[in-house]
Protein backbone atom coordinates (compact mmCIF):
# COMPACT_ATOMS: atom_id res chain seq x y z
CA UNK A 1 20.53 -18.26 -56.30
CA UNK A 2 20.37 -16.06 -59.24
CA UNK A 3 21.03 -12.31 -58.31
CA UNK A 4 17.57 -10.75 -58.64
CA UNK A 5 16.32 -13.25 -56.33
CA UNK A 6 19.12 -12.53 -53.66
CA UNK A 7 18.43 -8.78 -53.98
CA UNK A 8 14.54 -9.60 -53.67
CA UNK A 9 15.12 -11.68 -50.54
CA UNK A 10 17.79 -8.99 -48.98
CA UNK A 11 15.11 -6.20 -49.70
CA UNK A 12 12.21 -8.26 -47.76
CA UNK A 13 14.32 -9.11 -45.21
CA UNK A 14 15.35 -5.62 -44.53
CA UNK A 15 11.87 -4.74 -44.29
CA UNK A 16 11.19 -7.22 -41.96
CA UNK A 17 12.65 -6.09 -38.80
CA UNK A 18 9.98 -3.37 -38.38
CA UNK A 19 6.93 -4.49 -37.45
CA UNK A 20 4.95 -2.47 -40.11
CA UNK A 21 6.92 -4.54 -42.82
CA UNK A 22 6.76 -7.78 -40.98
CA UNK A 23 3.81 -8.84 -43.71
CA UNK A 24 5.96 -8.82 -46.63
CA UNK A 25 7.46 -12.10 -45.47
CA UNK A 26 4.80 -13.91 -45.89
CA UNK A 27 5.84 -13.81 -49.62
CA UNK A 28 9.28 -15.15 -49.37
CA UNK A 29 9.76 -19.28 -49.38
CA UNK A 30 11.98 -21.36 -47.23
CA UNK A 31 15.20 -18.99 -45.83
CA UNK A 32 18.02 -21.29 -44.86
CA UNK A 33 20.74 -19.57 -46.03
CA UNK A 34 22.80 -17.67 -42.84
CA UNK A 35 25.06 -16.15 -45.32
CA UNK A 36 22.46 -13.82 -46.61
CA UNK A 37 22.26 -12.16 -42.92
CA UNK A 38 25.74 -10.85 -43.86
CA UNK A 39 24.98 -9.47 -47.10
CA UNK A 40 21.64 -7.21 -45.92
CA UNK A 41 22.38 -3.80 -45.74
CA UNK A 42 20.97 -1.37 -42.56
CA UNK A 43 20.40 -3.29 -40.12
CA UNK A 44 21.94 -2.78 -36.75
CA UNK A 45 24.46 -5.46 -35.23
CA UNK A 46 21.78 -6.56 -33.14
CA UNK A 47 19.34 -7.78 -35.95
CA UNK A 48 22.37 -9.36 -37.99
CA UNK A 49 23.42 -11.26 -34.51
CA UNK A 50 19.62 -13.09 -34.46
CA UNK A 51 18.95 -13.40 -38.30
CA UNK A 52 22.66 -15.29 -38.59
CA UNK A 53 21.63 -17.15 -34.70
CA UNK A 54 18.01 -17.89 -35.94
CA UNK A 55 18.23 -19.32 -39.62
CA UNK A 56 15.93 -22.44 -38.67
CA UNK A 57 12.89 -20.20 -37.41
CA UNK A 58 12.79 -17.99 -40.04
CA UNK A 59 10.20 -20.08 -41.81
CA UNK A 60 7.75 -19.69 -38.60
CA UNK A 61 8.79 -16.77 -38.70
CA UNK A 62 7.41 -16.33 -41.95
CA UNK A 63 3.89 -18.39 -41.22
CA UNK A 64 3.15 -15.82 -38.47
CA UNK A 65 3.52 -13.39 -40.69
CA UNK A 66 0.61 -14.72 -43.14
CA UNK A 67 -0.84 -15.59 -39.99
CA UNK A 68 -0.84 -11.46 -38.72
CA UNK A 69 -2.32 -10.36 -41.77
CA UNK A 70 -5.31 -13.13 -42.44
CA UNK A 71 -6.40 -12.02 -38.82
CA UNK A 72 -6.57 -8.13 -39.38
CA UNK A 73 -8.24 -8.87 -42.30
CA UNK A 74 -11.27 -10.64 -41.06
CA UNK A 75 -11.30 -8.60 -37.72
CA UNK A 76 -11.72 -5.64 -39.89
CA UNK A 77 -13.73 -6.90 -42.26
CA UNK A 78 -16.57 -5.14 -42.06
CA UNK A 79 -14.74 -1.65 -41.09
CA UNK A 80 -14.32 1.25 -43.27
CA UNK A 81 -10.22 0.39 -42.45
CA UNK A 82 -10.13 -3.55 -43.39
CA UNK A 83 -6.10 -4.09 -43.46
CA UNK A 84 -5.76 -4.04 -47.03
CA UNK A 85 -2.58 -4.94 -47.94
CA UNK A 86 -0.23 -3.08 -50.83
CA UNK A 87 2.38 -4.62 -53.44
CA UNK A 88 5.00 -1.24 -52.24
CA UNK A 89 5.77 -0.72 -48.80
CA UNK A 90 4.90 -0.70 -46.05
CA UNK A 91 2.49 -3.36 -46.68
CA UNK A 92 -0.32 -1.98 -44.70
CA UNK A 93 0.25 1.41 -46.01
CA UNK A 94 0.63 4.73 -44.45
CA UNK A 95 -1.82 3.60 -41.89
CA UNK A 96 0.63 1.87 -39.66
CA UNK A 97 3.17 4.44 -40.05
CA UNK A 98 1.32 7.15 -37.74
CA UNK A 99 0.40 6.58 -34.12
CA UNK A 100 -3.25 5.43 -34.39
CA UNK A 101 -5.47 2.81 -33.17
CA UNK A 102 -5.06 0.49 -36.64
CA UNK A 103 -1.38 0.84 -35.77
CA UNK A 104 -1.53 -0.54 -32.39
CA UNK A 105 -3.49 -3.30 -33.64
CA UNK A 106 -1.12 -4.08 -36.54
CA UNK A 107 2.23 -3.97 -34.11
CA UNK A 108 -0.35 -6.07 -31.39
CA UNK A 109 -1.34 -8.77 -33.84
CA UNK A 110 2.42 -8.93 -35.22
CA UNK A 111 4.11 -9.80 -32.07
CA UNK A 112 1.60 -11.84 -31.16
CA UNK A 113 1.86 -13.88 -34.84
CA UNK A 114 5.63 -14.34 -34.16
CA UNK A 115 5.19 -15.89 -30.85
CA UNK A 116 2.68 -17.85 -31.63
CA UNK A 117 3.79 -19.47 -34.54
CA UNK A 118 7.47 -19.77 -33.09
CA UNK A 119 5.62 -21.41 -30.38
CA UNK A 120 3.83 -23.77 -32.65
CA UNK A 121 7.06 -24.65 -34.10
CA UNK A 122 8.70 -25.87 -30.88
CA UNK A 123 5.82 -28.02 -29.94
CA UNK A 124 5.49 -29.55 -33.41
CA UNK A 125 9.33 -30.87 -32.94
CA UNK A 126 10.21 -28.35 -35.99
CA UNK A 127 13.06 -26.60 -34.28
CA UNK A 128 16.20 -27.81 -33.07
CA UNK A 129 16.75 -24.82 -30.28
CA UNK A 130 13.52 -25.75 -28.49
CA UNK A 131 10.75 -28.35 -27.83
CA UNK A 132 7.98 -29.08 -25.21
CA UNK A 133 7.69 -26.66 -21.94
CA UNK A 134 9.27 -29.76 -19.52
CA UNK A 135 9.23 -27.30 -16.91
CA UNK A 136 5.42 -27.90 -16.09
CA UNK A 137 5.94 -31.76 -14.53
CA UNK A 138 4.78 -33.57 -12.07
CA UNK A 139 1.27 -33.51 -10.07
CA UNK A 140 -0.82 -30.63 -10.03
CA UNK A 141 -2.67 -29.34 -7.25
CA UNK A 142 -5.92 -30.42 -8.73
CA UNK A 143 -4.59 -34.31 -8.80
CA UNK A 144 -3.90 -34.59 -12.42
CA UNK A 145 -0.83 -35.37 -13.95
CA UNK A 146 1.08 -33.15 -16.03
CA UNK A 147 2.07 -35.15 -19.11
CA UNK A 148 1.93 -34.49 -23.33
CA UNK A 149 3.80 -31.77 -24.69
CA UNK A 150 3.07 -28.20 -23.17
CA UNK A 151 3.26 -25.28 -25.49
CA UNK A 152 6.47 -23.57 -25.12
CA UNK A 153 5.26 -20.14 -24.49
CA UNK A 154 7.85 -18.74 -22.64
CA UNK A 155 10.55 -19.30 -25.49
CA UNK A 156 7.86 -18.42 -28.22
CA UNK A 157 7.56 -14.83 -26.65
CA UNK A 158 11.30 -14.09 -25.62
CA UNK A 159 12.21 -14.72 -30.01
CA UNK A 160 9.24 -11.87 -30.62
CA UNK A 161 10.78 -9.67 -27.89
CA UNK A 162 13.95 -9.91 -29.19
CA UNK A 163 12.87 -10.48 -33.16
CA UNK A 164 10.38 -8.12 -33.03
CA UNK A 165 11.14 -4.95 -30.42
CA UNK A 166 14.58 -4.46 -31.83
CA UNK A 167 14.41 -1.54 -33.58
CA UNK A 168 12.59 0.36 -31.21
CA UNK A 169 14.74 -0.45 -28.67
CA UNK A 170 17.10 0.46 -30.24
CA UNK A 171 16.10 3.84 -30.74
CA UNK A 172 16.31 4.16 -26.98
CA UNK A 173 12.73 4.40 -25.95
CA UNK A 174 13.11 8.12 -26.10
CA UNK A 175 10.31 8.66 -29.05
CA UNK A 176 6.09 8.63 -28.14
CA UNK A 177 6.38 6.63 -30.76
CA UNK A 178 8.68 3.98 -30.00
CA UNK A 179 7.39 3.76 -26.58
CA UNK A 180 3.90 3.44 -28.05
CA UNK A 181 5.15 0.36 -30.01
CA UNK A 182 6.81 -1.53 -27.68
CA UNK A 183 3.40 -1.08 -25.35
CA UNK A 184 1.73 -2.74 -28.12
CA UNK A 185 3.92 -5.30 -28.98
CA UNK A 186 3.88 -6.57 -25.79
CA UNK A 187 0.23 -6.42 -24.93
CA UNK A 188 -0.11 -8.34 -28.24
CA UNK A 189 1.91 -10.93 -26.51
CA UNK A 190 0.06 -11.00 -23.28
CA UNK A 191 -3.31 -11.66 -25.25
CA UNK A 192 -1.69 -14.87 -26.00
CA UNK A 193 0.02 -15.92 -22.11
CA UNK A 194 -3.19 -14.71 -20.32
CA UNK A 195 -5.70 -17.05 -22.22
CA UNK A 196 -3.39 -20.41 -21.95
CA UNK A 197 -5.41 -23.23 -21.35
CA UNK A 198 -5.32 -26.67 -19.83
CA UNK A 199 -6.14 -29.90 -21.86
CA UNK A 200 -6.30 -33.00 -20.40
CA UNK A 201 -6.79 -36.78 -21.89
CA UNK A 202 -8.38 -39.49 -19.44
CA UNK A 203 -7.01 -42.43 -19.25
CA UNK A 204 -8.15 -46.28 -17.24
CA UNK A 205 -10.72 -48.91 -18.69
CA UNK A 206 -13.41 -48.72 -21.27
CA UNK A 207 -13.28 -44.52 -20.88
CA UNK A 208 -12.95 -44.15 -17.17
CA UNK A 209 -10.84 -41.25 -15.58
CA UNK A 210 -8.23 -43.45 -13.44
CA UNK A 211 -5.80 -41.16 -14.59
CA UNK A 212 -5.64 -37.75 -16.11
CA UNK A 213 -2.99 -35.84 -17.98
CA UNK A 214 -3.01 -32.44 -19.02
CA UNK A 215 -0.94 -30.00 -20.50
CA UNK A 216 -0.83 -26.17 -20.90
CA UNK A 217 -2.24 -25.28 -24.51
CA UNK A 218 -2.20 -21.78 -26.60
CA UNK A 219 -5.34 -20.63 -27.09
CA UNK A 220 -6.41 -21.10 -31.19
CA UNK A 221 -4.83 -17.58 -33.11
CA UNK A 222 -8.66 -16.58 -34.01
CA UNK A 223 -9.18 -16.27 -29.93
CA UNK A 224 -6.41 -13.74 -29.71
CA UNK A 225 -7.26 -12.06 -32.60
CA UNK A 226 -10.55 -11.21 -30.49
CA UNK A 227 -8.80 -10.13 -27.80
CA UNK A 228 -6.58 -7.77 -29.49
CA UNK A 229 -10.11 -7.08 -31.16
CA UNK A 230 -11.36 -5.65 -28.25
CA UNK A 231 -8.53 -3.82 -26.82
CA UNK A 232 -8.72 -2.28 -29.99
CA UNK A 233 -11.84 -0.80 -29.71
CA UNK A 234 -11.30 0.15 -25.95
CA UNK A 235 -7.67 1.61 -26.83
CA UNK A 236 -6.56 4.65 -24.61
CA UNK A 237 -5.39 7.60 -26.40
CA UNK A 238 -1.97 8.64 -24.80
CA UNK A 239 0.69 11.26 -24.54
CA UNK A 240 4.39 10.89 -23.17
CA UNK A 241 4.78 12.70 -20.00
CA UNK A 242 8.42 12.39 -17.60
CA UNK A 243 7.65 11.20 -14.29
CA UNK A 244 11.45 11.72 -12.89
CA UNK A 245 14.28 10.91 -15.40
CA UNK A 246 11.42 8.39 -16.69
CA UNK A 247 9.07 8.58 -19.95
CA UNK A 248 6.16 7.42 -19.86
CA UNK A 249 2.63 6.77 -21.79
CA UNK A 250 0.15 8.65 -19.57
CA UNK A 251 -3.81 8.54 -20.97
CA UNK A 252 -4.41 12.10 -22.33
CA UNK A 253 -7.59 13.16 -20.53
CA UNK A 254 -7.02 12.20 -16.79
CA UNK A 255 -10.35 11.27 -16.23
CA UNK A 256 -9.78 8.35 -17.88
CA UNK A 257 -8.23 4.80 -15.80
CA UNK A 258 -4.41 4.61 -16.32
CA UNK A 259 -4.17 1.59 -18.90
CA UNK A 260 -2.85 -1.60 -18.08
CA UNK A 261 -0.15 -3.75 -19.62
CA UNK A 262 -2.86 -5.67 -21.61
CA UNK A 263 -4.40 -2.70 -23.10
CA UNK A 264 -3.69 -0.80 -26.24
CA UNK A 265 -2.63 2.36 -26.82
CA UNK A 266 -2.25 5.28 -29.59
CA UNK A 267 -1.55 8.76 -29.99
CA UNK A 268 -3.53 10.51 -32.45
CA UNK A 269 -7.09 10.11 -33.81
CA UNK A 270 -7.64 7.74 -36.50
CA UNK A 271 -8.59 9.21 -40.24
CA UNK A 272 -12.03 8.44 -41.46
CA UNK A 273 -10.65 6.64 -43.98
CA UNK A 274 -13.97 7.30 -46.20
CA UNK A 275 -12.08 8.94 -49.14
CA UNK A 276 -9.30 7.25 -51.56
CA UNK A 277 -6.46 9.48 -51.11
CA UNK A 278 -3.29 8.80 -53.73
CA UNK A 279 -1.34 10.88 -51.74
CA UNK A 280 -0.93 8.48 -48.71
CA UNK A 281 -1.12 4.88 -49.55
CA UNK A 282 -3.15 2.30 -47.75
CA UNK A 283 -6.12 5.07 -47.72
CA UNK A 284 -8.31 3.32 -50.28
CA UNK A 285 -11.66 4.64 -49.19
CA UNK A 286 -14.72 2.54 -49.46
CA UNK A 287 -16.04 3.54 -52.88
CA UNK A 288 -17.00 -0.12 -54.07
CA UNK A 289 -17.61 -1.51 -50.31
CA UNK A 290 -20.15 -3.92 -49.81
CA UNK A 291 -22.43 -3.10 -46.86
CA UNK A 292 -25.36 -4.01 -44.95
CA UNK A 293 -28.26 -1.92 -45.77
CA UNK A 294 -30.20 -3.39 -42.35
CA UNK A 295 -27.22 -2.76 -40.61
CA UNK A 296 -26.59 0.40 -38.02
CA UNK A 297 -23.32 -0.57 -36.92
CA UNK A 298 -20.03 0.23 -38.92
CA UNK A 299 -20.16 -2.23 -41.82
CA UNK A 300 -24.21 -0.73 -42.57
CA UNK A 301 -24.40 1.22 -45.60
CA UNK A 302 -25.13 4.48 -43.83
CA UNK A 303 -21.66 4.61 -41.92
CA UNK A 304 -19.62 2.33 -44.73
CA UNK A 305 -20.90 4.86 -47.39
CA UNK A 306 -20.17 8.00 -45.07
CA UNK A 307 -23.51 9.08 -46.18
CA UNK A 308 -22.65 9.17 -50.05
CA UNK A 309 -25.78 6.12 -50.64
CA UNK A 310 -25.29 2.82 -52.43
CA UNK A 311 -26.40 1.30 -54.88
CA UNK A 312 -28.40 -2.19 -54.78
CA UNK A 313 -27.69 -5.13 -57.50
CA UNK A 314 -29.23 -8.49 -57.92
CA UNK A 315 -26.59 -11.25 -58.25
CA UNK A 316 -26.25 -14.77 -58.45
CA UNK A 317 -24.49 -16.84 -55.96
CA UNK A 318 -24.10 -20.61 -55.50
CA UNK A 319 -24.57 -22.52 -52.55
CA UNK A 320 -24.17 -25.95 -50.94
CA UNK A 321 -27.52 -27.44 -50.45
CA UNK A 322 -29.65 -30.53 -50.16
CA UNK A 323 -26.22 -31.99 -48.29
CA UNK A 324 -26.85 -36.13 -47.31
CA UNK A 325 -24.52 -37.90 -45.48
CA UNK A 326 -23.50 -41.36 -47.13
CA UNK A 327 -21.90 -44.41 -45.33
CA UNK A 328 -19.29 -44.81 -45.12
CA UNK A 329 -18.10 -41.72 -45.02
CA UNK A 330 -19.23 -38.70 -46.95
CA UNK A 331 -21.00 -35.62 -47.77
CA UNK A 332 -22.43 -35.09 -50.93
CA UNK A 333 -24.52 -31.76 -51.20
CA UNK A 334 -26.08 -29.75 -54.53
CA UNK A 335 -25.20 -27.09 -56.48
CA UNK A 336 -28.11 -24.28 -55.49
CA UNK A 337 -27.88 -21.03 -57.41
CA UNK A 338 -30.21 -18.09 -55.89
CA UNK A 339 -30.40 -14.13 -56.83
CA UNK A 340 -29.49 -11.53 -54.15
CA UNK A 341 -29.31 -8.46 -53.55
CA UNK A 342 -25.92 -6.99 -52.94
CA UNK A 343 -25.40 -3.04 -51.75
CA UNK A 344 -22.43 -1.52 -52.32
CA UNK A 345 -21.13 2.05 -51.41
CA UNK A 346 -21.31 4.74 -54.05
């Protein structure tokens, strides 16, 4: 490994234990080598102890972090804020480094990425240190058999508590901030363990349901991106508060429901993020947005724009068209080409 590459690798991996750099791993290949966890610089014991003990899941490791950042992107897709990424770091900009609601969603959907792929990885047979949840067994209550290989949640989320919380655990969960974090990262988690599902496969003569065996599922990554989604735009905006020798989030107008542990939480208003500031990175504006003139929600040109107008251009797109299926087996569809208008913020 030439040296440029070995101080490119040490610098991503440093950035990795905090959640707000967690996305620049999705750059890096294959990490095998356990000696590099003794040549990065700044990280605590701790995080050298589970980089040198956790070689082999670095890679799924790495997929949830691609996996984190395609999902804020097309959950904010059509927002003013839509989780641009940036070549410096952190990746998500200055955005994720103050205590606001895109912040909670970024440290939500993070944890949740690393369990979830971790997960994925000990159910595909990937990973030496774990396989198939063999503590669901036997007959269920409902009379079917538990059988197949059960997602191994349980491990999945214990590597992002530990991968993932470090740091701000070890800043001794004194900070708003830190505490704010670690809510998040674990309600990211929790969007994953309270939508497990049960799949079953019949089994007897030509399709008959003699026997049935199921098995406890994940739910796909898109359904707890909606979740997150949604706490998201029902977050609770918090302060710390001591109750005892105890800190603790507390919702800042107390008319408002104490949150739960599946909620998410933040501590200052967002920016409107309508203007490009250089000054603080990530805040691109949305000069050059498209948006949807018929639209009142957030992605129509009136609230995209922040009432600067648009302008309106005809382009041409192509489409897939005139599709036939042929036997045996496949789709063969047209080229169509059409003009449309497109609207984009001024």
């Amino acid at each position: 490994m030439s040296e440029k590459c070995r101080r490119y690798i040490t610098r991503i991996l440093l950035c990795l234990f905090s959640v707000r750099y967690l996305a620049k791993l999705s750059s890096v290949g294959s990490i095998r080598d356990e000696e590099t966890c003794e040549r990065l610089r700044g990280l605590i014991q701790r995080q050298v102890q589970i980089c040198k003990r956790s070689v082999e899941v670095m890679d799924a490791v790495r997929r949830g972090a691609q996996l984190a950042i395609d999902e804020c992107q097309f959950q904010f897709r059509n927002r003013r804020w839509n989780c641009s990424t940036l070549e410096t770091m952190p990746v998500f900009g200055k955005v994720v480094t103050q205590g606001t609601r895109e912040a909670a969603f970024v440290y939500a959907i993070s944890a949740a990425s690393v369990a979830f792929a971790v997960t994925r990885a000990c159910s595909s047979g990937e990973l030496e240190k774990c396989g198939c949840d063999h503590n669901v067994h036997g007959v269920s209550p409902e009379g079917f058999q538990w059988s197949g290989c059960s997602d191994n949640i349980a491990y999945g989320v214990a590597f992002s508590q530990s991968f993932v919380d470090v740091r701000e655990r070890s800043k001794g969960q004194s900070s708003s901030r830190a505490l704010m974090n670690l809510h998040n990262n674990e309600a990211g988690r929790k969007a994953i363990l309270s939508h497990m599902r049960v799949e079953c496969k019949c089994h007897g003569v030509s399709g008959s349901c003699e026997v049935k065996t199921c098995w406890k599922a994940m739910p796909p990554f898109r359904k707890v991106g909606n979740v997150i989604k949604e706490k998201f735009d029902g977050a609770t905006e918090v302060e710390q508060r001591k109750v005892g020798t105890t800190k603790v989030l507390a919702p800042r107008n107390s008319q408002f429901k104490p949150h739960t542990d599946e909620d998410l939480v933040y501590l200052e208003p967002s920016p409107d993020f309508c203007d490009y500031d250089p000054r603080t990175p990530g805040m691109l504006g949305t000069v050059g947005r498209q948006c949807n003139r018929t639209s009142k929600a957030i992605d129509g040109c009136e609230l995209m724009c922040c009432g600067r107008g648009f302008q309106t251009q005809e382009v041409e797109v192509v489409d897939r068209c005139s599709c036939k299926f042929h036997w045996c087996c496949y789709v063969k569809c047209k080229q169509c080409r059409k003009m449309v208008e497109m609207h984009t913020c001024r």
